[in-house]
Protein backbone atom coordinates (compact mmCIF):
# COMPACT_ATOMS: atom_id res chain seq x y z
CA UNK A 1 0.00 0.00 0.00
CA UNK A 2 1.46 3.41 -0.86
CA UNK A 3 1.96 6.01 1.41
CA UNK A 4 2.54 9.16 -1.14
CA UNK A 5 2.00 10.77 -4.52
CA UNK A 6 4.31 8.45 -7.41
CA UNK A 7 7.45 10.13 -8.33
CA UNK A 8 8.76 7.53 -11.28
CA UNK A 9 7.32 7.00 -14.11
CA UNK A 10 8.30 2.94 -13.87
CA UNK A 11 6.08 3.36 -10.33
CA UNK A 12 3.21 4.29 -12.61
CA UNK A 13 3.75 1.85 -15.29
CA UNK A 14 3.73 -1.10 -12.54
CA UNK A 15 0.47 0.61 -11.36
CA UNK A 16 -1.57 0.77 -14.50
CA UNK A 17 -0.53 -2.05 -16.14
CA UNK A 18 -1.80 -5.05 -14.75
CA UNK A 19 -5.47 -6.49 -15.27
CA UNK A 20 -6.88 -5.24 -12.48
CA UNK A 21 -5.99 -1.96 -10.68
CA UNK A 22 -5.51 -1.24 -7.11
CA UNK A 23 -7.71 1.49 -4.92
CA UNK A 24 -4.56 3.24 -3.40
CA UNK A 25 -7.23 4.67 -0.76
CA UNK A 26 -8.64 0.97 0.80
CA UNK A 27 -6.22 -1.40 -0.89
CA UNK A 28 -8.88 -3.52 -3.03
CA UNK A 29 -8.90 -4.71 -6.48
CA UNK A 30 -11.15 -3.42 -9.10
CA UNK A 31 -11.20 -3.76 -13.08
CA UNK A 32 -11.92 0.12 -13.18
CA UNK A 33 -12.20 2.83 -10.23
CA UNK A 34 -15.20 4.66 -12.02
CA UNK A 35 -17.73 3.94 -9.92
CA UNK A 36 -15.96 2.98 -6.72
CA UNK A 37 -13.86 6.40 -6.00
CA UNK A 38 -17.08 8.89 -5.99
CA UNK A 39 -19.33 5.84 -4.33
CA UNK A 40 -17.04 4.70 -1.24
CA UNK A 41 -14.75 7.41 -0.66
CA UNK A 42 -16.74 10.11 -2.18
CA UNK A 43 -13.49 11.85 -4.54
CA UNK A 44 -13.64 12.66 -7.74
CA UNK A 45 -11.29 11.05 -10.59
CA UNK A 46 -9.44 14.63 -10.43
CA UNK A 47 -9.03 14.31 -6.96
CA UNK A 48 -7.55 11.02 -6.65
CA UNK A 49 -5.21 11.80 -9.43
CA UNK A 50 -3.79 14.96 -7.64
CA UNK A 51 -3.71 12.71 -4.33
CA UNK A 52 -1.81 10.33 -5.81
CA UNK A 53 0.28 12.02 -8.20
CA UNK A 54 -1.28 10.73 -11.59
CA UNK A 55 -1.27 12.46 -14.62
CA UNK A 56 -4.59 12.45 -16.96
CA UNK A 57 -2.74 10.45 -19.63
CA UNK A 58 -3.16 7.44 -17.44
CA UNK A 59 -6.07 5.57 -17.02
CA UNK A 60 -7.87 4.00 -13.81
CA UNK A 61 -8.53 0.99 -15.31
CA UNK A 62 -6.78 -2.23 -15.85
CA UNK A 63 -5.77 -3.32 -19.11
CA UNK A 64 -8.35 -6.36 -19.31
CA UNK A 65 -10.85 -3.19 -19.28
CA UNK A 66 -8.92 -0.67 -21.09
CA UNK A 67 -9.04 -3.73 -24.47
CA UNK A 68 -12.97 -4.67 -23.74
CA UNK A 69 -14.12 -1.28 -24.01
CA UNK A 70 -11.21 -0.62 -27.04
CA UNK A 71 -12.79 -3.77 -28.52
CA UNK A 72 -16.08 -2.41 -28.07
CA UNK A 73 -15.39 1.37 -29.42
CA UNK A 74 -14.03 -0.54 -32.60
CA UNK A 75 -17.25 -2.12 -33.51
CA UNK A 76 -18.88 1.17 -33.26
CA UNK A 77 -17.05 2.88 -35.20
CA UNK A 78 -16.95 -0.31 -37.61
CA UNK A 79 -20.88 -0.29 -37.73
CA UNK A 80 -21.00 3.21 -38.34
CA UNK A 81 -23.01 4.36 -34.74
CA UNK A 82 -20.05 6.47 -34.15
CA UNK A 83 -19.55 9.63 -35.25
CA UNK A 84 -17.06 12.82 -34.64
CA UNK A 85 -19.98 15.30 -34.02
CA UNK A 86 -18.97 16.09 -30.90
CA UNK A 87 -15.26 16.84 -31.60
CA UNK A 88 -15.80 21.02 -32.30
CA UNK A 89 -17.05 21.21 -28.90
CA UNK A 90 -14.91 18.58 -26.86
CA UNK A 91 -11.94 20.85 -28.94
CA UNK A 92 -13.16 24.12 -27.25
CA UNK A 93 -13.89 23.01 -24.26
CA UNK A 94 -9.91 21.67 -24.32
CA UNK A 95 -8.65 24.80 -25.16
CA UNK A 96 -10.72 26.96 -22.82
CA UNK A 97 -9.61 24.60 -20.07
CA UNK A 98 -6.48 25.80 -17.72
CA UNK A 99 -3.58 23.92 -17.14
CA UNK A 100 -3.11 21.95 -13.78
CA UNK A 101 0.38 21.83 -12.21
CA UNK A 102 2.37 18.99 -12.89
CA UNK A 103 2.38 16.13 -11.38
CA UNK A 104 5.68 14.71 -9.52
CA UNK A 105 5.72 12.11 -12.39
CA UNK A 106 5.33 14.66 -15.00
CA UNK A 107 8.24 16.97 -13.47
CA UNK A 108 11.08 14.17 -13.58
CA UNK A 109 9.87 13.30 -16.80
CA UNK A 110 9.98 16.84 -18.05
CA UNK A 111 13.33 17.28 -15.90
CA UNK A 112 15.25 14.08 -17.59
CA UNK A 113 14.24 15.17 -21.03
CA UNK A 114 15.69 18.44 -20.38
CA UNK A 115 18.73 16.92 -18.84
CA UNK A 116 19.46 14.62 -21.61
CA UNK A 117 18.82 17.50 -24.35
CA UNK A 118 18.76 20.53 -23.75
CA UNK A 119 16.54 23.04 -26.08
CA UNK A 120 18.23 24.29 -29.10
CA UNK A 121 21.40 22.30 -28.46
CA UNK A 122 20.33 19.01 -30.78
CA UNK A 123 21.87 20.82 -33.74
CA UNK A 124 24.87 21.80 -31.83
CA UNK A 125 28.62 19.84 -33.21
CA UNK A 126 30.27 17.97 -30.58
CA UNK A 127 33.75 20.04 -29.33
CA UNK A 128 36.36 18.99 -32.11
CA UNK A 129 33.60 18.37 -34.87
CA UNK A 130 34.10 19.44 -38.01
CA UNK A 131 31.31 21.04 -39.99
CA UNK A 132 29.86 19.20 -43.39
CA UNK A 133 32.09 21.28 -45.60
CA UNK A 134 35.04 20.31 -43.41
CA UNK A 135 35.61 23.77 -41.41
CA UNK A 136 36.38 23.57 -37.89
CA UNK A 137 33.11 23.48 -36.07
CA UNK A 138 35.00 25.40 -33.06
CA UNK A 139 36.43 28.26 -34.70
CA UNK A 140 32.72 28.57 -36.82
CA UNK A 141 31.09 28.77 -33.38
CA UNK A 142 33.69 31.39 -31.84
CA UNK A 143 33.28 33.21 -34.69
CA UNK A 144 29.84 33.65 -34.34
CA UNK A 145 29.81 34.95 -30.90
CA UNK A 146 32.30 37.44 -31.23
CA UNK A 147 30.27 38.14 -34.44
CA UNK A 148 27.35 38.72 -32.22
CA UNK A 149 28.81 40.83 -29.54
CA UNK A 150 30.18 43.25 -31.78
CA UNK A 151 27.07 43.36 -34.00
CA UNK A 152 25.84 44.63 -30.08
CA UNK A 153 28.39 46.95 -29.17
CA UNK A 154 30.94 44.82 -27.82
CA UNK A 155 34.14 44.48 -29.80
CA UNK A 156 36.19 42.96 -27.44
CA UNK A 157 34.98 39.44 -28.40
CA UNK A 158 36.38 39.99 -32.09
CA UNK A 159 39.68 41.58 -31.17
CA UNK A 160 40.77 38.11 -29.68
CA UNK A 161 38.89 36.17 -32.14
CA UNK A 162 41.30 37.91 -35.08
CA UNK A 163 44.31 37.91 -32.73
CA UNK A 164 43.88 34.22 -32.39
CA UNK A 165 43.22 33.05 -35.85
CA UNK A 166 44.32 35.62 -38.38
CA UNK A 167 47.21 37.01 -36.61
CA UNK A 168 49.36 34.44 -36.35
């Protein structure tokens, strides 16, 4: 039985992903929690989920569920009783809709993407690269600082960058 909110993403994979899934509130087994979280403990799906730390992308239902009603949703759609009338409003309701904060999940997800890659570095050439038309990557990326420091004022930046390369 947990005690807290789940802070790993491999928590919440073990959680979800069995047949059945567990009410973290009395410790029972259900196929779904739909009915059982407003009925016995009187919370809402929303509230559980910020309890416990679970973002909306997972479901409270185990995967024996999650198929059946797949299965079913299929053969809807398959014998044409489904339609996408409702997708206009269901799309303005989403985008009227705040944002909640993150969950602890979603934060060291978020935090070890960003750790592993950070923005606007994935085009960036490793430190001794060279470039596709065979230039040193290292000189092309001093060049363009200095470049932009005196383009703002700053011509310091240039002044070593010439005394480095093209003085000698």
């Amino acid at each position: 039985m947990r005690h807290g909110p789940f802070v790993s993403l491999e928590e919440l994979d073990a959680y979800v992903g069995g047949p059945k899934i567990q009410c973290l509130e009395c410790g029972r087994w259900f196929r779904a929690l739909a009915t059982h979280l407003p009925r016995t403990h009187g919370m809402t799906h929303q509230d559980y989920r910020e309890k416990w730390g679970i973002p909306q992308r997972y479901p409270l239902a185990g995967t024996a569920t999650r198929e059946t009603l797949s299965m079913q949703l299929r053969q809807q759609i398959d014998a044409g009783r489904f339609t996408y009338d409702h997708l206009p409003n269901a799309t303005a309701a989403a985008r009227e809709a705040g944002r909640n904060r993150k969950t602890p999940v979603d934060q060291a997800r978020q935090s070890a993407m960003m750790a592993e890659q950070r923005p606007g570095d994935y085009h960036r050439l490793p430190p001794g690269a060279k470039r596709a038309d065979g230039r040193d990557a290292d000189r092309r990326r001093e060049y363009q600082i200095a470049y932009r420091a005196e383009k703002h004022g700053d011509p310091e930046p240039m002044r070593r960058y010439r005394e480095k390369y093209l003085d000698s």
